[in-house]
C-alpha atoms as a PDB file:
ATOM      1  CA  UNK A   1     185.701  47.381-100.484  1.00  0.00           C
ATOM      2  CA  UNK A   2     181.686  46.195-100.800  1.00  0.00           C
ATOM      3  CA  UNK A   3     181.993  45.098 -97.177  1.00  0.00           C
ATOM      4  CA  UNK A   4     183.254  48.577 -96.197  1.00  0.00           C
ATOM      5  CA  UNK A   5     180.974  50.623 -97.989  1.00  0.00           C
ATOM      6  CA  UNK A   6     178.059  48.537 -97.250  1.00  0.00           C
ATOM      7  CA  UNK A   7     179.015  48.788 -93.605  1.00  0.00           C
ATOM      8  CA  UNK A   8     179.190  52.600 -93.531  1.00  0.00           C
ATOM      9  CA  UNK A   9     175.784  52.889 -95.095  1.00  0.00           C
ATOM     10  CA  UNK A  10     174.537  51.086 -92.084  1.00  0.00           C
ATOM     11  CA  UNK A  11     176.215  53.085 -89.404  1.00  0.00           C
ATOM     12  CA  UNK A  12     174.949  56.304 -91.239  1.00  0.00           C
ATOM     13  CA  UNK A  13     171.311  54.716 -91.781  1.00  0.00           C
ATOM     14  CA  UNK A  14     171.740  53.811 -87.831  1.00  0.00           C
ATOM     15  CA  UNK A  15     172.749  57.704 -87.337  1.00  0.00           C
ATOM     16  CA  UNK A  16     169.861  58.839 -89.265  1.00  0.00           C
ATOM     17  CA  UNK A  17     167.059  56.576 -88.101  1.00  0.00           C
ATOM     18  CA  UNK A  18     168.204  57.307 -83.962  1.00  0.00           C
ATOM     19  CA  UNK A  19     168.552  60.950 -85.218  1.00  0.00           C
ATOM     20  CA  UNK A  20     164.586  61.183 -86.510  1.00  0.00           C
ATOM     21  CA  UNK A  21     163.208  58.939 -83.642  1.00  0.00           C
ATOM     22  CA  UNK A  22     164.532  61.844 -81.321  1.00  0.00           C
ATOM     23  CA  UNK A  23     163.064  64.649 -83.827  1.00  0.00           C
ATOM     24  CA  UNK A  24     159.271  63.003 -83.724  1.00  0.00           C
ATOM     25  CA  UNK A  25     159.991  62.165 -79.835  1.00  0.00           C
ATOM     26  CA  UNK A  26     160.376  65.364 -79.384  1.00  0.00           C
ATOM     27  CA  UNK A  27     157.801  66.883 -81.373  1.00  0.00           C
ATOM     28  CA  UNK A  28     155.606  64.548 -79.932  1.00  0.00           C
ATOM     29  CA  UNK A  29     156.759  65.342 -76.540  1.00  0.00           C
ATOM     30  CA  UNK A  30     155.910  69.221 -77.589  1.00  0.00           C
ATOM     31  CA  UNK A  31     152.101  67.773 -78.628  1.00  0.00           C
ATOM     32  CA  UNK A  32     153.113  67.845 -82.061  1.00  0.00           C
ATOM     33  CA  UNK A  33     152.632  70.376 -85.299  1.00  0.00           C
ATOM     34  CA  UNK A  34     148.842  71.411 -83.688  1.00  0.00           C
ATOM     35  CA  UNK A  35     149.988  72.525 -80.508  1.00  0.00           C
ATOM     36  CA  UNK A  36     152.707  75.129 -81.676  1.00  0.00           C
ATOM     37  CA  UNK A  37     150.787  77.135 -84.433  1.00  0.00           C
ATOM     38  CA  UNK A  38     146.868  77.996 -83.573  1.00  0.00           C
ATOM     39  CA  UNK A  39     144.312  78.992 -86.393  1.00  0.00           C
ATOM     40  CA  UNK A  40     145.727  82.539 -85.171  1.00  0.00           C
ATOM     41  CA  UNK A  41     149.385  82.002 -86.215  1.00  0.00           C
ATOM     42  CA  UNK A  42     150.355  82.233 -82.651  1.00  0.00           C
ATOM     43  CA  UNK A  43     153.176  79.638 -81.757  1.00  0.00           C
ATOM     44  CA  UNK A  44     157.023  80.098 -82.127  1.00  0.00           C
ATOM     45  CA  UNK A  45     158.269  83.381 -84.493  1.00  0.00           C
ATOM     46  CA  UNK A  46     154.551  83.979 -84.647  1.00  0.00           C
ATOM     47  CA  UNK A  47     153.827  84.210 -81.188  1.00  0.00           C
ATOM     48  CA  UNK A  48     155.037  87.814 -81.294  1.00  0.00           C
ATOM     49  CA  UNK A  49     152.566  89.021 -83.707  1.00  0.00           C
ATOM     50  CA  UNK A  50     149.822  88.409 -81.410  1.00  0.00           C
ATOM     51  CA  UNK A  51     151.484  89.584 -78.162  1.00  0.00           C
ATOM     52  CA  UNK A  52     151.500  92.792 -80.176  1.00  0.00           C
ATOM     53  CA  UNK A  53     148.088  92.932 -80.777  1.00  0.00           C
ATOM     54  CA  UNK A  54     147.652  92.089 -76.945  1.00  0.00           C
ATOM     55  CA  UNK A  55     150.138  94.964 -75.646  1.00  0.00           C
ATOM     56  CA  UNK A  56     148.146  97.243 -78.419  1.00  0.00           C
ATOM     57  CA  UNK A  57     147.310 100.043 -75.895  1.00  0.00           C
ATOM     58  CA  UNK A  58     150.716 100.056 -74.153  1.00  0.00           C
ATOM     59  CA  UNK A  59     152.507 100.864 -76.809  1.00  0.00           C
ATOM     60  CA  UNK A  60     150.131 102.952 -78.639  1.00  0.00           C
ATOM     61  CA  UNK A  61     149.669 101.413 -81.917  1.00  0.00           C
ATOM     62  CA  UNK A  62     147.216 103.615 -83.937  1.00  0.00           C
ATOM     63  CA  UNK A  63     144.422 101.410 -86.333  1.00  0.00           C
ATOM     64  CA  UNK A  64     146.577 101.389 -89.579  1.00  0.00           C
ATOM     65  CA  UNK A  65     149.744  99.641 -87.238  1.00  0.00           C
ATOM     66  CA  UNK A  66     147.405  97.127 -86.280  1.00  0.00           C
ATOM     67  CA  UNK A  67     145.585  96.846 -89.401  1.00  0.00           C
ATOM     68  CA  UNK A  68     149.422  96.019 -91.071  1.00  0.00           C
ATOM     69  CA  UNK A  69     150.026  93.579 -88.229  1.00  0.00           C
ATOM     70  CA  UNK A  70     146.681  91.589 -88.710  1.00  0.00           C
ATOM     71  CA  UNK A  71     147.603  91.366 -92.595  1.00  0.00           C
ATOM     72  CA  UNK A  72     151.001  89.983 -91.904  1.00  0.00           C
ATOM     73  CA  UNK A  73     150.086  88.074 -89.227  1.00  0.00           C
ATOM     74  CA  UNK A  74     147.136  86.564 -91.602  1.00  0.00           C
ATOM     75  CA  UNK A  75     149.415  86.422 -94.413  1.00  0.00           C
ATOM     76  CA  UNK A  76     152.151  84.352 -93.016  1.00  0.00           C
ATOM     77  CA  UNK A  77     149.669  82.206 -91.225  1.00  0.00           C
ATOM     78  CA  UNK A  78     148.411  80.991 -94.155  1.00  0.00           C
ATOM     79  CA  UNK A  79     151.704  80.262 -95.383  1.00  0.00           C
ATOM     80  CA  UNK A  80     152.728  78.436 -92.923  1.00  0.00           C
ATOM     81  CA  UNK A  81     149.602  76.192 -92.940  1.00  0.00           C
ATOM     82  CA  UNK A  82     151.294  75.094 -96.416  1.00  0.00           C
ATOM     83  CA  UNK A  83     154.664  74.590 -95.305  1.00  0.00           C
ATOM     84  CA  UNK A  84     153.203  72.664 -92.192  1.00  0.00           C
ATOM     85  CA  UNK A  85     151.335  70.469 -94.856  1.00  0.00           C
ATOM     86  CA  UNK A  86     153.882  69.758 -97.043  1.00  0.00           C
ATOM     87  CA  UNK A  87     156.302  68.877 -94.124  1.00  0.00           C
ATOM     88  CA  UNK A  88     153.524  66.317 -93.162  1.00  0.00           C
ATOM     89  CA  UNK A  89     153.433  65.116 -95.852  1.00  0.00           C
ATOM     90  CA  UNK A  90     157.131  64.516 -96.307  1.00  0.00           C
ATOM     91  CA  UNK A  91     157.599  63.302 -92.749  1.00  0.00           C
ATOM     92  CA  UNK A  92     155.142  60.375 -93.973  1.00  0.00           C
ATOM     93  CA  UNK A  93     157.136  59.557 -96.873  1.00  0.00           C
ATOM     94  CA  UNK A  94     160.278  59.754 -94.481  1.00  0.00           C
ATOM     95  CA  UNK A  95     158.578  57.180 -92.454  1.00  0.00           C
ATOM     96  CA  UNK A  96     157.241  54.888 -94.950  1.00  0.00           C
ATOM     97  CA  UNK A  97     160.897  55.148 -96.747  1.00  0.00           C
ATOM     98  CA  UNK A  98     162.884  54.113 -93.332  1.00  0.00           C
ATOM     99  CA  UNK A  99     160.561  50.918 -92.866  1.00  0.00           C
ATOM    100  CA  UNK A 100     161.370  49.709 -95.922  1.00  0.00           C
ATOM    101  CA  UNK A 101     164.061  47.426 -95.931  1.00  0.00           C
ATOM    102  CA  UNK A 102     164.707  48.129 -99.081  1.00  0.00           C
ATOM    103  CA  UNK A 103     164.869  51.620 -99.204  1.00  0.00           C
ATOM    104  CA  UNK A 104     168.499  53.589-100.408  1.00  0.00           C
ATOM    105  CA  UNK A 105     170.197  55.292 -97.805  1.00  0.00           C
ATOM    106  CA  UNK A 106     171.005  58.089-100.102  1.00  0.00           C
ATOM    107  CA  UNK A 107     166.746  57.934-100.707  1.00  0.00           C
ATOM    108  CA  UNK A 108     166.163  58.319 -97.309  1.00  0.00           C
ATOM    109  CA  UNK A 109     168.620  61.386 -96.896  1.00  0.00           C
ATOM    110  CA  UNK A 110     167.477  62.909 -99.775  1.00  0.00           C
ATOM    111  CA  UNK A 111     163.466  62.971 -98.136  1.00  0.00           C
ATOM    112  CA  UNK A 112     164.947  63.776 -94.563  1.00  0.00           C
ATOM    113  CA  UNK A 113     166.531  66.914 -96.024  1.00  0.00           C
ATOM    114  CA  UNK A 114     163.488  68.094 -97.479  1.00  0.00           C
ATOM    115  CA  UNK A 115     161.845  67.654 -94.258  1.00  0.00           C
ATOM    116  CA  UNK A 116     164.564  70.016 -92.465  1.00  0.00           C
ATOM    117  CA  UNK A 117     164.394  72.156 -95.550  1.00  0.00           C
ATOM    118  CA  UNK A 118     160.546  72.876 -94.900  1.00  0.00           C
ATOM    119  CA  UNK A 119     161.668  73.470 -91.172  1.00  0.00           C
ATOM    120  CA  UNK A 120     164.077  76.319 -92.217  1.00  0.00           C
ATOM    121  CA  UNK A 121     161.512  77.438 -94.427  1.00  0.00           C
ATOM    122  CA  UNK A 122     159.173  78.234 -91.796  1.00  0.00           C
ATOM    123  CA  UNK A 123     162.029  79.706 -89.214  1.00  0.00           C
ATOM    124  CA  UNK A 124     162.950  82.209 -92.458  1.00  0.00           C
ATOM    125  CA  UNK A 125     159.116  82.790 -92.926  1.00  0.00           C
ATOM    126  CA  UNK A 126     158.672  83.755 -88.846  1.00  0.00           C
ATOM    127  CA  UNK A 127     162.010  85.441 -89.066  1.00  0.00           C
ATOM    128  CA  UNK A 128     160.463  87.668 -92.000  1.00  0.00           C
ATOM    129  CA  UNK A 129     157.209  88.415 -91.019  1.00  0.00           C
ATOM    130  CA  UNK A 130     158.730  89.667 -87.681  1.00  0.00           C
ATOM    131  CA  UNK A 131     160.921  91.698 -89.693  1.00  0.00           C
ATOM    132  CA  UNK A 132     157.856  93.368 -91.528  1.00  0.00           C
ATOM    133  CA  UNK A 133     156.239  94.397 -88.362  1.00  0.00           C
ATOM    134  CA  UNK A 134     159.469  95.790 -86.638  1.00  0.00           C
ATOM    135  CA  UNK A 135     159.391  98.285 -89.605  1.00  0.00           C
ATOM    136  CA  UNK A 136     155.314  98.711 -89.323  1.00  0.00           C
ATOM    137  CA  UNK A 137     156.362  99.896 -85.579  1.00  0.00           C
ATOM    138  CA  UNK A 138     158.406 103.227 -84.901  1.00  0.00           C
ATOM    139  CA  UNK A 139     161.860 102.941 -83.242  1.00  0.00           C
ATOM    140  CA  UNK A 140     160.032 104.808 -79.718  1.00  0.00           C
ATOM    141  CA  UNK A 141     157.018 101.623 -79.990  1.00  0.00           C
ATOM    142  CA  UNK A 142     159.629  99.153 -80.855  1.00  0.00           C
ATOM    143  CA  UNK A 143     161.341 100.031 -77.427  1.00  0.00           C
ATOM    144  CA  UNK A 144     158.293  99.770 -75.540  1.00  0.00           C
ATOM    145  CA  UNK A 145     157.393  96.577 -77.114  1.00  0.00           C
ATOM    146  CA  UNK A 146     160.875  95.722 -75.677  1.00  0.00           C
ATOM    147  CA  UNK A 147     160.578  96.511 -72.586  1.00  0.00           C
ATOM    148  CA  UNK A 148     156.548  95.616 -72.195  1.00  0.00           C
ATOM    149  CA  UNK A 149     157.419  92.036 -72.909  1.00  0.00           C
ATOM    150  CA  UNK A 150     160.707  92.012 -70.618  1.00  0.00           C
ATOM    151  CA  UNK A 151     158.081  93.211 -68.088  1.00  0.00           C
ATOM    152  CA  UNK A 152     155.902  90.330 -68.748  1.00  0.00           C
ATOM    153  CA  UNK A 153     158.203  87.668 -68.696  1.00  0.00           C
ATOM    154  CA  UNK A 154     159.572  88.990 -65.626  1.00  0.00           C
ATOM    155  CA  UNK A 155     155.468  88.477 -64.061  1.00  0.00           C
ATOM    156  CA  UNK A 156     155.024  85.194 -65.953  1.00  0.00           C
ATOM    157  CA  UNK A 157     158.264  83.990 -64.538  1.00  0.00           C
ATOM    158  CA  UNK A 158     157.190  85.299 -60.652  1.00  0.00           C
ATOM    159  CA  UNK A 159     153.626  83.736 -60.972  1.00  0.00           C
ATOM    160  CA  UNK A 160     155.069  80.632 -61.861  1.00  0.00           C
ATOM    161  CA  UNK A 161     157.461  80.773 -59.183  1.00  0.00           C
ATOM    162  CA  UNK A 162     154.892  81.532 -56.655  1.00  0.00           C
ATOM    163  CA  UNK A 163     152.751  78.536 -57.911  1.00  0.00           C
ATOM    164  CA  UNK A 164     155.060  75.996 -57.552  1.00  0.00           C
ATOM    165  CA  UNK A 165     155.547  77.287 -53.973  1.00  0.00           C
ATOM    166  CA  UNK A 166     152.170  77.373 -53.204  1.00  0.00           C
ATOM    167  CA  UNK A 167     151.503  74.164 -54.208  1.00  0.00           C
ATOM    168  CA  UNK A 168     154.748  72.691 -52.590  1.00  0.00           C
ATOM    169  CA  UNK A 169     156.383  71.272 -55.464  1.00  0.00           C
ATOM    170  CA  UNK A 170     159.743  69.976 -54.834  1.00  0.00           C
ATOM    171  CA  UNK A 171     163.079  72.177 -56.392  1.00  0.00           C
ATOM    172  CA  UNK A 172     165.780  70.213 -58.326  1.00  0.00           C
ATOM    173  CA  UNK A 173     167.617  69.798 -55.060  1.00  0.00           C
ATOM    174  CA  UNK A 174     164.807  68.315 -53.274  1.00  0.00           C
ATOM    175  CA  UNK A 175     163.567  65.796 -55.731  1.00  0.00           C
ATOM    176  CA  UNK A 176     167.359  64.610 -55.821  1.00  0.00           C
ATOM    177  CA  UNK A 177     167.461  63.833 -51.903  1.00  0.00           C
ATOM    178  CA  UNK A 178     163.776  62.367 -51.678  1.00  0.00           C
ATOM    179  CA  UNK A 179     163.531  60.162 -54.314  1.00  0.00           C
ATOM    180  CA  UNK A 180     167.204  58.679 -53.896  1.00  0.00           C
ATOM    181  CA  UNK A 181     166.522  57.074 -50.775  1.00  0.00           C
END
């Protein structure tokens, strides 16, 4: 019974530590924590609160609109600075905790949970603060908004198109045949 149990706490510890090597690959691959959320707040759920601000004129926002925005943009930036920290600081402890040898399993879940917990802390916190500013906008800006950013997605999406034609990058089907050889 020892043998058994001592055996599934490996192939869960196994899970878990092949499980977080993907999550920091990946966040490294994405140029970590920095690269997502600038000293604006811009990055993921936050993103939209400047594009606002940048689309300003299109969709008439008067000073007070973008006033609100700024504070709730500001606001939540600042919280998320603190979530971002204490994440950090938990993904360190994470780390340290799965190098030791000696380290519980149930230990080690307990710290990776807190680590996703501060990551669905900041989705709720985005998901809010969008929230706020849908209700700072009327229903008429909101649907400009809409379409605005459909509209500049749609350019974003050509430019990049017309780059990688310009400067003859290869499509999926072409990098298949040439480098199969």
């Amino acid at each position: 019974m020892k043998r058994t149990t001592l055996v599934m706490s490996g192939i869960v510890l196994l899970g878990l530590l092949v499980g977080l090597g993907v999550l920091f690959a990946q966040n490294e691959q994405l140029g970590g924590p920095r690269k997502r959320i600038d000293a604006r707040g811009g990055g993921g759920g936050f993103d939209m609160l400047n594009r606002i601000e940048r689309f300003a004129d299109e969709i008439d926002l008067t000073d007070d609109q973008i006033d609100q925005i700024k504070k709730i943009r500001d606001v939540n930036a600042k919280k998320v600075i603190d979530i971002k920290a204490d994440k950090g600081k938990t993904e360190i402890d994470l780390r340290n905790l799965m190098q030791d040898s000696n380290a519980k399993s149930s230990d080690i879940e307990k710290v990776a949970q807190k680590v996703m917990n501060k990551e669905n802390e900041m989705k709720t916190l985005q998901l809010k603060a969008m929230l706020q500013i849908r209700d700072v906008l009327t229903p008429v800006q909101r649907e400009q908004l809409k379409e605005t950013m459909q509209s500049h997605r749609r350019e974003m999406q050509e430019n990049r198109h017309e780059k990688c034609s310009e400067h003859g990058k290869m499509n999926k089907k072409d990098f298949g045949n040439k480098h199969n050889r």
